[in-house]
PDB file of N, CA and C in Angstrom:
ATOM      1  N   UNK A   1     159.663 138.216 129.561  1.00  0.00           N
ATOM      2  CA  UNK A   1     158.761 137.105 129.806  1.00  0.00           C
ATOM      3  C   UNK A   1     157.493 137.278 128.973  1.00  0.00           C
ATOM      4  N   UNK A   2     157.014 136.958 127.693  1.00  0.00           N
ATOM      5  CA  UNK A   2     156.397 136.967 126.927  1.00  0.00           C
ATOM      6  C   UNK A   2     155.285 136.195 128.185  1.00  0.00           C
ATOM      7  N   UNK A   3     155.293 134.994 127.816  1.00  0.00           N
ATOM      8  CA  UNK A   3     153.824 134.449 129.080  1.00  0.00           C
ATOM      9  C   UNK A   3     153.554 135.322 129.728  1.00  0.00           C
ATOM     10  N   UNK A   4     154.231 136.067 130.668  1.00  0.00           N
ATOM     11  CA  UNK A   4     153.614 137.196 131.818  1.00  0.00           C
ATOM     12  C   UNK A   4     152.683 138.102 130.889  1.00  0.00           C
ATOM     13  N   UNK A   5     153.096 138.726 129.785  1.00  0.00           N
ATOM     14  CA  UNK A   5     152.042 139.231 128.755  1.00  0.00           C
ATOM     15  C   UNK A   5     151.224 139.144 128.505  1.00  0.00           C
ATOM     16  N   UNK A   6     151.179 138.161 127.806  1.00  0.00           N
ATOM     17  CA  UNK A   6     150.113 137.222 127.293  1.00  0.00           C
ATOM     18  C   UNK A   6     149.016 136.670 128.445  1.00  0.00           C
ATOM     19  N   UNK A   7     149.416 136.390 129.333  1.00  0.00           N
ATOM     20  CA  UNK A   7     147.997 136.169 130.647  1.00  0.00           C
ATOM     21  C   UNK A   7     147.803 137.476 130.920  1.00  0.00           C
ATOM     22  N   UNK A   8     148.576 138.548 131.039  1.00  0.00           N
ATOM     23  CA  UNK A   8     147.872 140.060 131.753  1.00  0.00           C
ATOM     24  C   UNK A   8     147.196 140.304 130.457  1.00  0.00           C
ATOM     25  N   UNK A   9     146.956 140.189 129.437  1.00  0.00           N
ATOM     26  CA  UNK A   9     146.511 140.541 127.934  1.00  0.00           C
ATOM     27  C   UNK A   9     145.383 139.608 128.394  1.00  0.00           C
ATOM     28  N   UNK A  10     145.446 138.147 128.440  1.00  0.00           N
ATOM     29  CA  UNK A  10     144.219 137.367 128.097  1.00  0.00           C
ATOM     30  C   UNK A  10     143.453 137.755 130.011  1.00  0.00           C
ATOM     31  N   UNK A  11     143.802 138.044 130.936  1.00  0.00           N
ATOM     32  CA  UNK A  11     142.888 138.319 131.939  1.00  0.00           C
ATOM     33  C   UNK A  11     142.312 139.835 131.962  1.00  0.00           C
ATOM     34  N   UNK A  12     143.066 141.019 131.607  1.00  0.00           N
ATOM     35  CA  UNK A  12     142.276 142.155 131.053  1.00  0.00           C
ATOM     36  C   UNK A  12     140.760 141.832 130.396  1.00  0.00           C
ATOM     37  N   UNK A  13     141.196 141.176 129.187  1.00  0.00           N
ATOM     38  CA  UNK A  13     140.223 140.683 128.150  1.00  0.00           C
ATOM     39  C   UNK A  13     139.205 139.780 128.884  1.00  0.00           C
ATOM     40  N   UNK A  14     139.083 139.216 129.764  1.00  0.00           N
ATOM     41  CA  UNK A  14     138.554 138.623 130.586  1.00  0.00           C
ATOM     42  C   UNK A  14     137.595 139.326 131.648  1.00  0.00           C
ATOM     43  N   UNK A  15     138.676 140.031 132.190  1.00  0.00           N
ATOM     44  CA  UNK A  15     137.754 141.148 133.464  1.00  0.00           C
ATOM     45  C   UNK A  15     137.004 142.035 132.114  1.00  0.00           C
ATOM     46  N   UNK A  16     136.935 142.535 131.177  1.00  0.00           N
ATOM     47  CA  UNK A  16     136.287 143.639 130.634  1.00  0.00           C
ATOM     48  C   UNK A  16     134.869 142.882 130.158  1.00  0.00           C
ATOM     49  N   UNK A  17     135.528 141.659 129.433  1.00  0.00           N
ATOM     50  CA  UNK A  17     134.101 140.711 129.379  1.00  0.00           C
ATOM     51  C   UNK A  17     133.028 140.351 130.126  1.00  0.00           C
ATOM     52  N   UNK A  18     133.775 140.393 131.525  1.00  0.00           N
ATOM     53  CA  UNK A  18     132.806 139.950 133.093  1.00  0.00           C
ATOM     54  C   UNK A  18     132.344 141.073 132.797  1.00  0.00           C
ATOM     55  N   UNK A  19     132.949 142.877 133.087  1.00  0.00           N
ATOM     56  CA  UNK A  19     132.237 143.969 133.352  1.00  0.00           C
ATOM     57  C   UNK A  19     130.881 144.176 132.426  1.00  0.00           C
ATOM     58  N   UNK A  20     130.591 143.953 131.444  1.00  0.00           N
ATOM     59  CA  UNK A  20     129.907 144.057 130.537  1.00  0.00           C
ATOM     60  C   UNK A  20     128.851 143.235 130.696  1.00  0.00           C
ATOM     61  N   UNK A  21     129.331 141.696 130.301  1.00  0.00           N
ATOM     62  CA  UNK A  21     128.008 140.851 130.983  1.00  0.00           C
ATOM     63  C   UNK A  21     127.360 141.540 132.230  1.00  0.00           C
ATOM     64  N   UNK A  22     128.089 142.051 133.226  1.00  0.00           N
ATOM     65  CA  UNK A  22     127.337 141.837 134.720  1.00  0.00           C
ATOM     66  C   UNK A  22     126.402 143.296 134.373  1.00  0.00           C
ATOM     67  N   UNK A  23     127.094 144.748 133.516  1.00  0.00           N
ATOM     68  CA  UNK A  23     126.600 145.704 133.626  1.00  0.00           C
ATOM     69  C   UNK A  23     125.396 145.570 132.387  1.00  0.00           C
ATOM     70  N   UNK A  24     125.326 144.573 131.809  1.00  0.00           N
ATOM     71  CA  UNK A  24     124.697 144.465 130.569  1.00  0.00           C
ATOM     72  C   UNK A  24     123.101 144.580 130.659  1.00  0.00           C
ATOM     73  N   UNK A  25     122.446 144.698 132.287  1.00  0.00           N
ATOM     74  CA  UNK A  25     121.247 145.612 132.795  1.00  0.00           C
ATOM     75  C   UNK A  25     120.322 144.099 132.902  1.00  0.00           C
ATOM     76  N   UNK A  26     119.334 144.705 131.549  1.00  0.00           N
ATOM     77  CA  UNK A  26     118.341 143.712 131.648  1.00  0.00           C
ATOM     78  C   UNK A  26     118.423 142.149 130.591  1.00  0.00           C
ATOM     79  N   UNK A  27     119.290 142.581 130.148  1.00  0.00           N
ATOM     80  CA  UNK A  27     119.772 141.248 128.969  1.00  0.00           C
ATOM     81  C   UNK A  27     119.415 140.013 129.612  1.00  0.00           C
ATOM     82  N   UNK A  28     118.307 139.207 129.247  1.00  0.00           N
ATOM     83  CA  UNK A  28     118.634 137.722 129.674  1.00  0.00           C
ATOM     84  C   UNK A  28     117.289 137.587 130.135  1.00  0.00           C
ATOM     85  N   UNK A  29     116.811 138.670 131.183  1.00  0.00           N
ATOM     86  CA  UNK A  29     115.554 138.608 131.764  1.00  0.00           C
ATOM     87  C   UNK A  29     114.083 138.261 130.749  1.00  0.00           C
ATOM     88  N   UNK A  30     114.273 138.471 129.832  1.00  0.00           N
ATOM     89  CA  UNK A  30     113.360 137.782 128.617  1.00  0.00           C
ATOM     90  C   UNK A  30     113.302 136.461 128.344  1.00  0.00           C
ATOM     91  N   UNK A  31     114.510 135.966 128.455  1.00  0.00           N
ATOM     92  CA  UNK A  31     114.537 134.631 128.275  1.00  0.00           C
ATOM     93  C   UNK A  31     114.520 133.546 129.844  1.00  0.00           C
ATOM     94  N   UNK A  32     115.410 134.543 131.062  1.00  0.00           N
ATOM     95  CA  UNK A  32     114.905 133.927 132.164  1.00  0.00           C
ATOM     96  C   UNK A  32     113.122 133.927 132.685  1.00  0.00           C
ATOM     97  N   UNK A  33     112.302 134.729 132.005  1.00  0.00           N
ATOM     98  CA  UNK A  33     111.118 134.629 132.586  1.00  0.00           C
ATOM     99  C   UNK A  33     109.974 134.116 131.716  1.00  0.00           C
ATOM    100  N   UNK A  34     110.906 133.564 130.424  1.00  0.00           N
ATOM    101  CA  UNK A  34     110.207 132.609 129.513  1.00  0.00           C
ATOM    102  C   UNK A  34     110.547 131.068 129.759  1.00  0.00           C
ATOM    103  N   UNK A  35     111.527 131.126 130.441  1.00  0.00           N
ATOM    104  CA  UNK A  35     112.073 129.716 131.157  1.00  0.00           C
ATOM    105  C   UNK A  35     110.907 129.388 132.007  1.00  0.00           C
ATOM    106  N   UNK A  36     110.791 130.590 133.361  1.00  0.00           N
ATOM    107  CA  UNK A  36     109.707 130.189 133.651  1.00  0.00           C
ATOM    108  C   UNK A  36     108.744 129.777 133.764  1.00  0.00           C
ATOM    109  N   UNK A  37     107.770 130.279 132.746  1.00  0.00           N
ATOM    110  CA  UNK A  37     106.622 130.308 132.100  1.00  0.00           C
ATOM    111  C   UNK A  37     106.556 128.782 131.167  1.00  0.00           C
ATOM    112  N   UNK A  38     107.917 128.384 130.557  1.00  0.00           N
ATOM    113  CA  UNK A  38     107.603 127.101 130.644  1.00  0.00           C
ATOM    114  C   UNK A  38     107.710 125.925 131.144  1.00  0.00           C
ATOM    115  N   UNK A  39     108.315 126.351 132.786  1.00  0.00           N
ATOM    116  CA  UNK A  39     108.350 125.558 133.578  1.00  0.00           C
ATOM    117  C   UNK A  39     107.112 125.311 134.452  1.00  0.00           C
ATOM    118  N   UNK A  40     106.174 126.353 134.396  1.00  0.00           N
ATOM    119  CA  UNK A  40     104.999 126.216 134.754  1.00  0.00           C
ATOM    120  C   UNK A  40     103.717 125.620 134.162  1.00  0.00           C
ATOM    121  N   UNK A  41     104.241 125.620 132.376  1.00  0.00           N
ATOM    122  CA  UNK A  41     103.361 125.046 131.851  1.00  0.00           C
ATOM    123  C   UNK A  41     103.625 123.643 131.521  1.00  0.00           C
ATOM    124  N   UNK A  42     104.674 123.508 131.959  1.00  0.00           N
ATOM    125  CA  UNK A  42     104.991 121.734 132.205  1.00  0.00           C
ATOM    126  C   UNK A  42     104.424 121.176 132.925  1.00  0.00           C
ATOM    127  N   UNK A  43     104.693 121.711 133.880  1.00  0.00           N
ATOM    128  CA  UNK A  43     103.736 120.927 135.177  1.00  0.00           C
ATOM    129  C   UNK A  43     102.156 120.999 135.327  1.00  0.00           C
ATOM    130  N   UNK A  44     102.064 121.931 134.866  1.00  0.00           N
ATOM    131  CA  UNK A  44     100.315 122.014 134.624  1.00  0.00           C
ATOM    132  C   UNK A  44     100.487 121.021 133.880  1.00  0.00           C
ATOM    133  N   UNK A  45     100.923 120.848 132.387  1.00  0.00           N
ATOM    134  CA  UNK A  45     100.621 119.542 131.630  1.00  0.00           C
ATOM    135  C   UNK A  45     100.882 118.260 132.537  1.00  0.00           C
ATOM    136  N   UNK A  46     101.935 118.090 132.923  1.00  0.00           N
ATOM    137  CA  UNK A  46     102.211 117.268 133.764  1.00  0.00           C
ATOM    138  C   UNK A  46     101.333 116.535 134.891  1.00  0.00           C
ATOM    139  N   UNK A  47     100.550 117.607 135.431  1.00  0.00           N
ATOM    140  CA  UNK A  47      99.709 117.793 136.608  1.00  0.00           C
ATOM    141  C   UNK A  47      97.984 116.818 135.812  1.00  0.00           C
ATOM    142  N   UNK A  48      98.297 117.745 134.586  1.00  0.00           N
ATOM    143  CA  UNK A  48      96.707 117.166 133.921  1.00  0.00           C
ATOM    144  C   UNK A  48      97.004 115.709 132.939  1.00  0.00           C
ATOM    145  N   UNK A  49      98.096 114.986 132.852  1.00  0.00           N
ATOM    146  CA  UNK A  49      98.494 113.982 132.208  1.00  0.00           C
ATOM    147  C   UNK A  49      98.090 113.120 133.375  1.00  0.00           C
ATOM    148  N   UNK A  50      98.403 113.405 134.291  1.00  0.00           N
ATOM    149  CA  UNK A  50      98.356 111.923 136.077  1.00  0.00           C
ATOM    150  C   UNK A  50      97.111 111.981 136.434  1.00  0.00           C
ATOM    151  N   UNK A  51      95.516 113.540 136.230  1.00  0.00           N
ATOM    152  CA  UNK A  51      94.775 113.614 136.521  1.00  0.00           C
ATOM    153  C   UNK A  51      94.049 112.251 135.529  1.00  0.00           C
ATOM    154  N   UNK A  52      94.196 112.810 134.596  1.00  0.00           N
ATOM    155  CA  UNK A  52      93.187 111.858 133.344  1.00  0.00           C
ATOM    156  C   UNK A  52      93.804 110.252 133.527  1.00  0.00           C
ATOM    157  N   UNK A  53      95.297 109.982 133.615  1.00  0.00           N
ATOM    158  CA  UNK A  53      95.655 108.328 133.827  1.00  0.00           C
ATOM    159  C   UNK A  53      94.746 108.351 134.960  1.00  0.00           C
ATOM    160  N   UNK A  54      94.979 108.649 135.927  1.00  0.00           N
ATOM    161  CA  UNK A  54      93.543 108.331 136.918  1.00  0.00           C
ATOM    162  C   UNK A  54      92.113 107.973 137.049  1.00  0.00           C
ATOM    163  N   UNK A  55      91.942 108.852 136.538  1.00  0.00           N
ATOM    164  CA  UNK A  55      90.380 108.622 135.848  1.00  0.00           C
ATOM    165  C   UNK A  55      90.441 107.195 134.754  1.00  0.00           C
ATOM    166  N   UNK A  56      91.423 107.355 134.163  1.00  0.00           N
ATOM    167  CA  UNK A  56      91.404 106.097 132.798  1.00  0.00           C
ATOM    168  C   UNK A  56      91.308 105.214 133.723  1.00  0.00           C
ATOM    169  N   UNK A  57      92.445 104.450 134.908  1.00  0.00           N
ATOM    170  CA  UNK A  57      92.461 103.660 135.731  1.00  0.00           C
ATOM    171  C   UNK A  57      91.432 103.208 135.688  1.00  0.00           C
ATOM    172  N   UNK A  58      90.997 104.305 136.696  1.00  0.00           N
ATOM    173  CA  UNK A  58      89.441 103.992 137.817  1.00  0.00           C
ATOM    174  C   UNK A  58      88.377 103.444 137.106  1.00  0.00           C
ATOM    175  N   UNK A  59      88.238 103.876 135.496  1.00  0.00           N
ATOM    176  CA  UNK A  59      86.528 103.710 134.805  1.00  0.00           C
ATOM    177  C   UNK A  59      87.187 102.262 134.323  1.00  0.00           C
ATOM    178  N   UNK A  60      88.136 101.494 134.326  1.00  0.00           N
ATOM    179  CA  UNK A  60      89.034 100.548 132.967  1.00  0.00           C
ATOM    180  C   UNK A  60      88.712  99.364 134.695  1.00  0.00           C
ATOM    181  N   UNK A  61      88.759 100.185 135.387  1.00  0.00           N
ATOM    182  CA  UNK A  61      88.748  98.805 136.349  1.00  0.00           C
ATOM    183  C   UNK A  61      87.264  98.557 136.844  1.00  0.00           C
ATOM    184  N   UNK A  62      86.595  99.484 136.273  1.00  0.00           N
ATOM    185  CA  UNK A  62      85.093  99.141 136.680  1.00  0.00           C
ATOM    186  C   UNK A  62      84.562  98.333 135.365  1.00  0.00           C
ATOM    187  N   UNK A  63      84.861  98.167 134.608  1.00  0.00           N
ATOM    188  CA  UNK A  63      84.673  97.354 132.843  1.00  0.00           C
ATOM    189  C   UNK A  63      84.854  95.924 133.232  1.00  0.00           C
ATOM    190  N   UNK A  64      85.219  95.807 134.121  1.00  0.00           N
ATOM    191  CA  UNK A  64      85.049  93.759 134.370  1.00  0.00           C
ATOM    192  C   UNK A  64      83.772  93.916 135.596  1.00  0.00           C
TER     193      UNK A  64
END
């Protein structure tokens, strides 16, 4: 049965790939805590984009 092979061949190759990623330590954590960092500076922008439309509002409706 060649197929029976060929999947115990391609799931070996599979589990050794998982082992590695999972043991692969700190890999990733550089880029997960730069994700962060610009998920925080989104929203600060974000946060200071709705502050200032506000203000624009408020002074644009005192002009009549």
């Amino acid at each position: 049965m060649p197929e029976l092979t060929y999947l115990t061949a391609t799931l070996t190759l599979l589990r050794e790939r998982w082992r590695e990623s999972r043991d692969g330590g700190d890999r990733g954590s550089v880029t997960l805590e730069q994700v962060a960092i610009a998920a925080g500076l989104l929203a600060i922008a974000i946060a200071a984009v709705a502050v200032i439309g506000r203000v624009v509002v408020k002074y644009t409706g005192k002009l009549n």
